[in-house]
Structure formats: C-alpha cells, structure tokens
C-alpha atoms as a PDB file:
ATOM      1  CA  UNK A   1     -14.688   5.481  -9.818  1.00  0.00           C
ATOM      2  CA  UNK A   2     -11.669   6.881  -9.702  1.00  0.00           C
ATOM      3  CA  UNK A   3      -8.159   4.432  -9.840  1.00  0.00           C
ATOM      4  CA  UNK A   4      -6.314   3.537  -7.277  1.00  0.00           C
ATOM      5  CA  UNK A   5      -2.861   5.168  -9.403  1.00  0.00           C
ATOM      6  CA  UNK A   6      -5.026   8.338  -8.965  1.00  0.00           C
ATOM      7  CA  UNK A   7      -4.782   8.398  -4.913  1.00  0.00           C
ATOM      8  CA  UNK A   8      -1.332   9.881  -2.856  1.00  0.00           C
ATOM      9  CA  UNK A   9       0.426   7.398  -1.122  1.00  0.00           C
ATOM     10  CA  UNK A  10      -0.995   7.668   1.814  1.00  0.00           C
ATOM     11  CA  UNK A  11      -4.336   7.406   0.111  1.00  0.00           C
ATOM     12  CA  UNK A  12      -3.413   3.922  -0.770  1.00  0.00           C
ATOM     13  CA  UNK A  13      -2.193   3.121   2.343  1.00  0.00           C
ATOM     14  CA  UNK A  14      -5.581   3.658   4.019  1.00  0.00           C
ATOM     15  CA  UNK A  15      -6.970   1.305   1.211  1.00  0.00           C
ATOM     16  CA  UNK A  16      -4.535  -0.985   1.465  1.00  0.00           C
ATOM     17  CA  UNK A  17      -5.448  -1.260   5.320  1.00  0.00           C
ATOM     18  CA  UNK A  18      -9.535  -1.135   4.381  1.00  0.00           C
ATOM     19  CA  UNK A  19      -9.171  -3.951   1.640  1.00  0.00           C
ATOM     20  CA  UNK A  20      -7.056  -5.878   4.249  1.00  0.00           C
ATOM     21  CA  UNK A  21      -9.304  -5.633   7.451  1.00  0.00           C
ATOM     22  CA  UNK A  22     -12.126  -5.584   5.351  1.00  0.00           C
ATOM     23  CA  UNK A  23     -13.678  -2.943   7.535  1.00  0.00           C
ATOM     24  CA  UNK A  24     -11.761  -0.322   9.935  1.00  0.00           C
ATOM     25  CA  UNK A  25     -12.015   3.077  12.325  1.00  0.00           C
ATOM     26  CA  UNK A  26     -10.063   5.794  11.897  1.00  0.00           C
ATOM     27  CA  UNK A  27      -8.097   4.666  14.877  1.00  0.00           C
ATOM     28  CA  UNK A  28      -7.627   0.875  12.996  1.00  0.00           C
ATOM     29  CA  UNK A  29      -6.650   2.357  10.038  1.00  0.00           C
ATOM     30  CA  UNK A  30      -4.183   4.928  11.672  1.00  0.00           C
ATOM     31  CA  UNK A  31      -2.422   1.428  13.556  1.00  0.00           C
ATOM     32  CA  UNK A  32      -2.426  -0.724  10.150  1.00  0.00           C
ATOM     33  CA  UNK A  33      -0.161   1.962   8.405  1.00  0.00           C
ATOM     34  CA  UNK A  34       3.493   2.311   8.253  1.00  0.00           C
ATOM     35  CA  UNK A  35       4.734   5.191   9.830  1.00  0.00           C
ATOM     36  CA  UNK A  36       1.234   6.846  10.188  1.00  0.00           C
ATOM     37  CA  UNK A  37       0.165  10.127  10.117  1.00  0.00           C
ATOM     38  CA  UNK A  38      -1.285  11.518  12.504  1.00  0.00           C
ATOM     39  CA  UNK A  39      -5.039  10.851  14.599  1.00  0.00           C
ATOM     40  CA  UNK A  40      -6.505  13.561  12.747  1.00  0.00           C
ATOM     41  CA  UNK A  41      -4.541  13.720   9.331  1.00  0.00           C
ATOM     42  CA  UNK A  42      -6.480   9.904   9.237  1.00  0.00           C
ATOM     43  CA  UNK A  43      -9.397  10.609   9.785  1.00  0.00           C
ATOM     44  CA  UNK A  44      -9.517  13.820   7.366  1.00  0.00           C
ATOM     45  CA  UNK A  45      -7.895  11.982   4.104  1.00  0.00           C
ATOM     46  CA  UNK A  46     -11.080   9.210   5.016  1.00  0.00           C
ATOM     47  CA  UNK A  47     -13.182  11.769   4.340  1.00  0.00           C
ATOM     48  CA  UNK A  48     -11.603  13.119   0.901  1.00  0.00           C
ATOM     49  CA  UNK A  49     -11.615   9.508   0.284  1.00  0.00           C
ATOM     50  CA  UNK A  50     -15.319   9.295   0.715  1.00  0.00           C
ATOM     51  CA  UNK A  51     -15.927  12.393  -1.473  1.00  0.00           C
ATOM     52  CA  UNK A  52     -13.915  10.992  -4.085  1.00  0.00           C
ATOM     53  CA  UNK A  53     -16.349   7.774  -3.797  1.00  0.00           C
ATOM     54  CA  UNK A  54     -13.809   5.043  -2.521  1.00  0.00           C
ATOM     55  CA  UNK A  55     -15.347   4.899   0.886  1.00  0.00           C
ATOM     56  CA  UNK A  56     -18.287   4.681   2.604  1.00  0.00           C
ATOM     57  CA  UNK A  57     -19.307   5.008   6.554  1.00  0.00           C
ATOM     58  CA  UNK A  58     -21.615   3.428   8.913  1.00  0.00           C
ATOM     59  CA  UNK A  59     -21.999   4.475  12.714  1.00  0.00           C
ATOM     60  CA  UNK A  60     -20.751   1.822  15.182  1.00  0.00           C
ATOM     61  CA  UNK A  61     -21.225   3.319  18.884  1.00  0.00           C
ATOM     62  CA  UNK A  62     -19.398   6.251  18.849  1.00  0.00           C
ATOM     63  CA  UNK A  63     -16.988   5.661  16.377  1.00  0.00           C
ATOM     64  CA  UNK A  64     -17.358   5.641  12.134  1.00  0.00           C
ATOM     65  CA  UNK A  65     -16.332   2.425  10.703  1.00  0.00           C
ATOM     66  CA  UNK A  66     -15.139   3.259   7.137  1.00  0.00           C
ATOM     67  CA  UNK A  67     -15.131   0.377   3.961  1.00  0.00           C
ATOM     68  CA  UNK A  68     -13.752  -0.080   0.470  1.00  0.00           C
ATOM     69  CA  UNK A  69     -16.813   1.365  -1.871  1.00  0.00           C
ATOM     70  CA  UNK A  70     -15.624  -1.118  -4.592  1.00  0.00           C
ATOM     71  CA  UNK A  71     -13.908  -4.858  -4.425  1.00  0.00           C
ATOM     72  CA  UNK A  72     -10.042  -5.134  -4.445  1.00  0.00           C
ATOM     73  CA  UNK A  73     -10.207  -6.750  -7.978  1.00  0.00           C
ATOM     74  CA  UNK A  74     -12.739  -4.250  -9.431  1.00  0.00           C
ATOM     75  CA  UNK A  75     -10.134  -1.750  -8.130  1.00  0.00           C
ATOM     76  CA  UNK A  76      -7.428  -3.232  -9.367  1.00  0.00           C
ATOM     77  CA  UNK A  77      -8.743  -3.402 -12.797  1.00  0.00           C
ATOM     78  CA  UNK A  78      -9.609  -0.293 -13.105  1.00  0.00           C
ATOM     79  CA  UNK A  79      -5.739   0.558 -12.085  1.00  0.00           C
ATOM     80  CA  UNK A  80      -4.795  -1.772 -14.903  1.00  0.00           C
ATOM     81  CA  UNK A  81      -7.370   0.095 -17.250  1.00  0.00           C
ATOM     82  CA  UNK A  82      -5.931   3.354 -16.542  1.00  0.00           C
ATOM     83  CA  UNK A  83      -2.387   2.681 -16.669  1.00  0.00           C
ATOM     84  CA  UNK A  84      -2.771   0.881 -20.341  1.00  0.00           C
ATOM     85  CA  UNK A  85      -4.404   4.170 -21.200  1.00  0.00           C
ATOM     86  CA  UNK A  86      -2.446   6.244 -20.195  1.00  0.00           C
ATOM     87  CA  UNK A  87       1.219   5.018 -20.601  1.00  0.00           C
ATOM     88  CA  UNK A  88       0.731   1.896 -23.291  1.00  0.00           C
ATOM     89  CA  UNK A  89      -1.911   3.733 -25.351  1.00  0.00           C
ATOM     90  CA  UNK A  90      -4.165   0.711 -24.734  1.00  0.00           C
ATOM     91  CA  UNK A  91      -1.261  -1.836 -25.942  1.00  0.00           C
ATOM     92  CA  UNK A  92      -1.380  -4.742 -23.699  1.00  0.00           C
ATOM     93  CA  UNK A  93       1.472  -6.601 -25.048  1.00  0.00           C
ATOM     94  CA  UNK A  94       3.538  -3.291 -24.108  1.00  0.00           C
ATOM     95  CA  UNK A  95       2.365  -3.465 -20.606  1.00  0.00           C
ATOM     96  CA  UNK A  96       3.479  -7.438 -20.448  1.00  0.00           C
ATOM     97  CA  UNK A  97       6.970  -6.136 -22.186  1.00  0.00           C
ATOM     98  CA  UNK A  98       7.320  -3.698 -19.705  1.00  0.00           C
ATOM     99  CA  UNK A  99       6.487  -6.036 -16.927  1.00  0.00           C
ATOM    100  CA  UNK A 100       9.251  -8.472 -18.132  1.00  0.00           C
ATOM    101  CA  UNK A 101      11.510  -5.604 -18.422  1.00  0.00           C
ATOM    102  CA  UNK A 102      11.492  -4.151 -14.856  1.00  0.00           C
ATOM    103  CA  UNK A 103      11.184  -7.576 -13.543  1.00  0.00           C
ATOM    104  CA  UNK A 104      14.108  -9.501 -14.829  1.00  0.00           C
ATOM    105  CA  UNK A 105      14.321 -12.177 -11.675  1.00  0.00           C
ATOM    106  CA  UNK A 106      10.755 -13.668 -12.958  1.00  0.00           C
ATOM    107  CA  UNK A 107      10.945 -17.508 -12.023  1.00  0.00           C
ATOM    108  CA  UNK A 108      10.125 -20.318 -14.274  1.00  0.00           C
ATOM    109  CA  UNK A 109       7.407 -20.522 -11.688  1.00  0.00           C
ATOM    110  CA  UNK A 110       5.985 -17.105 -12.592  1.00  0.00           C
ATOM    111  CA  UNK A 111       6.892 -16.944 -16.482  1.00  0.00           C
ATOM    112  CA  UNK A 112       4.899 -20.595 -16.149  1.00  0.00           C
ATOM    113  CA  UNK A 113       1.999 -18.989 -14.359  1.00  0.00           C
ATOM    114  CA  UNK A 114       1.510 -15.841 -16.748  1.00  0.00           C
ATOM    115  CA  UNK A 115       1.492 -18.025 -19.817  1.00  0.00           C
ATOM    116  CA  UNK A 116      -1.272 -19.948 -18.293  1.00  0.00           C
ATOM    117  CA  UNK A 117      -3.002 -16.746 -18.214  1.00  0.00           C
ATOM    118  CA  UNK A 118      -2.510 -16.092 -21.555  1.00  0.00           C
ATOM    119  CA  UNK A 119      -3.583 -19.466 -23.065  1.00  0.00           C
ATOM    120  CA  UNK A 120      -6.586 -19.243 -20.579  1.00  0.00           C
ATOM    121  CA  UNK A 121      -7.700 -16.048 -22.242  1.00  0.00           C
ATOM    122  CA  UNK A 122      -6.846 -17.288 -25.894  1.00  0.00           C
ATOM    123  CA  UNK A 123      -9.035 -20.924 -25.156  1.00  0.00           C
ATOM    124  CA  UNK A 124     -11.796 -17.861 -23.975  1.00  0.00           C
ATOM    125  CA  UNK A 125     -11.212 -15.763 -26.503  1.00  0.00           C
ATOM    126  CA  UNK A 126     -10.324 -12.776 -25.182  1.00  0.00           C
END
C-alpha cells in the first residue's frame, strides 16, 4: 500500500471525505470537498485511486459507492513509516524534535499528552 504523503492533494481530499463518511459516490465525494473539482475530474482520480489500491467499489443501483481499502490508522502509520524513512532516516526522536519545532504553541495539555505516549511505550517496551 502505498502512503497517504504519496497521493496529490486532491487525492487526499477524496480520502479524507471516504475515511470521514465511511463510504461515498462520486457525487458524495465531489460535495464533501473544498472547492471541488469537477463531476468527472472525481470520478476519474477514484479510479487512479483504485488502481493504486486505496479504494475499492461496490454497485449500489446505478451508482458506484467507493471505500477506504485500508483503516485510517493503518494509513496513517504507514504515512508515519514513510516520512521517518525518508526525511529522519528512521530517527524517531528527530521526527518528535521536528514536531516540537514547527509547533511551538504546544499546550501543557498536549506536551502532557505526548509524554504519556512515551512512558506508555517505555512501560511496553517499545
């Protein structure tokens, strides 16, 4: 499967929508993006998705109803995955550096939260 940082951005619109609505038409997909393309343009990038493997198809009526291939947090990791390989050269703690780096307004709230994620994993032994 192919990451998500691999698609255009209209790409990840469409999966955006899909992963949202769970399930969508061409049409549904086409009204749940931000300054959409047009009817057809839609409906042609759902099929490169599908050849790429991202989506799948079933026949409703008249109409194909297209769906993520693979969950939202399978997808996501696999995002993560790529991007530590190819910009971090599979450093993590250079990902979380440049996280906190580009994201100076972090609240105690959040700092709080992402240390709980790293104590989680160290208590698992990741």
């Amino acid at each position: 499967m192919k990451a998500l940082s691999g698609h255009s951005r209209r790409e990840r619109q469409i999966m955006e929508v899909l992963y949202r609505n769970g399930k969508a038409s061409a049409a549904d997909v086409r009204a749940g993006m931000e300054d959409a393309p047009s009817y057809s343009a839609v409906r042609a990038m759902l099929r490169v998705l599908e050849e790429k493997g991202q989506v799948r198809h079933q026949e409703e009526g008249l109409k194909y109803v297209y769906a993520p291939v693979v969950t939202r947090e399978k997808a996501k990791r696999s995002a993560v995955k790529s991007l530590l390989d190819t910009f971090f050269n599979d450093a993590p703690e250079q990902v979380v550096a440049a996280l906190l780096d580009v994201s100076p307004r972090l609240t105690a709230e959040e700092l709080n939260r992402m240390s709980e994620v790293i104590d989680r994993a160290k208590r698992e032994g990741k």
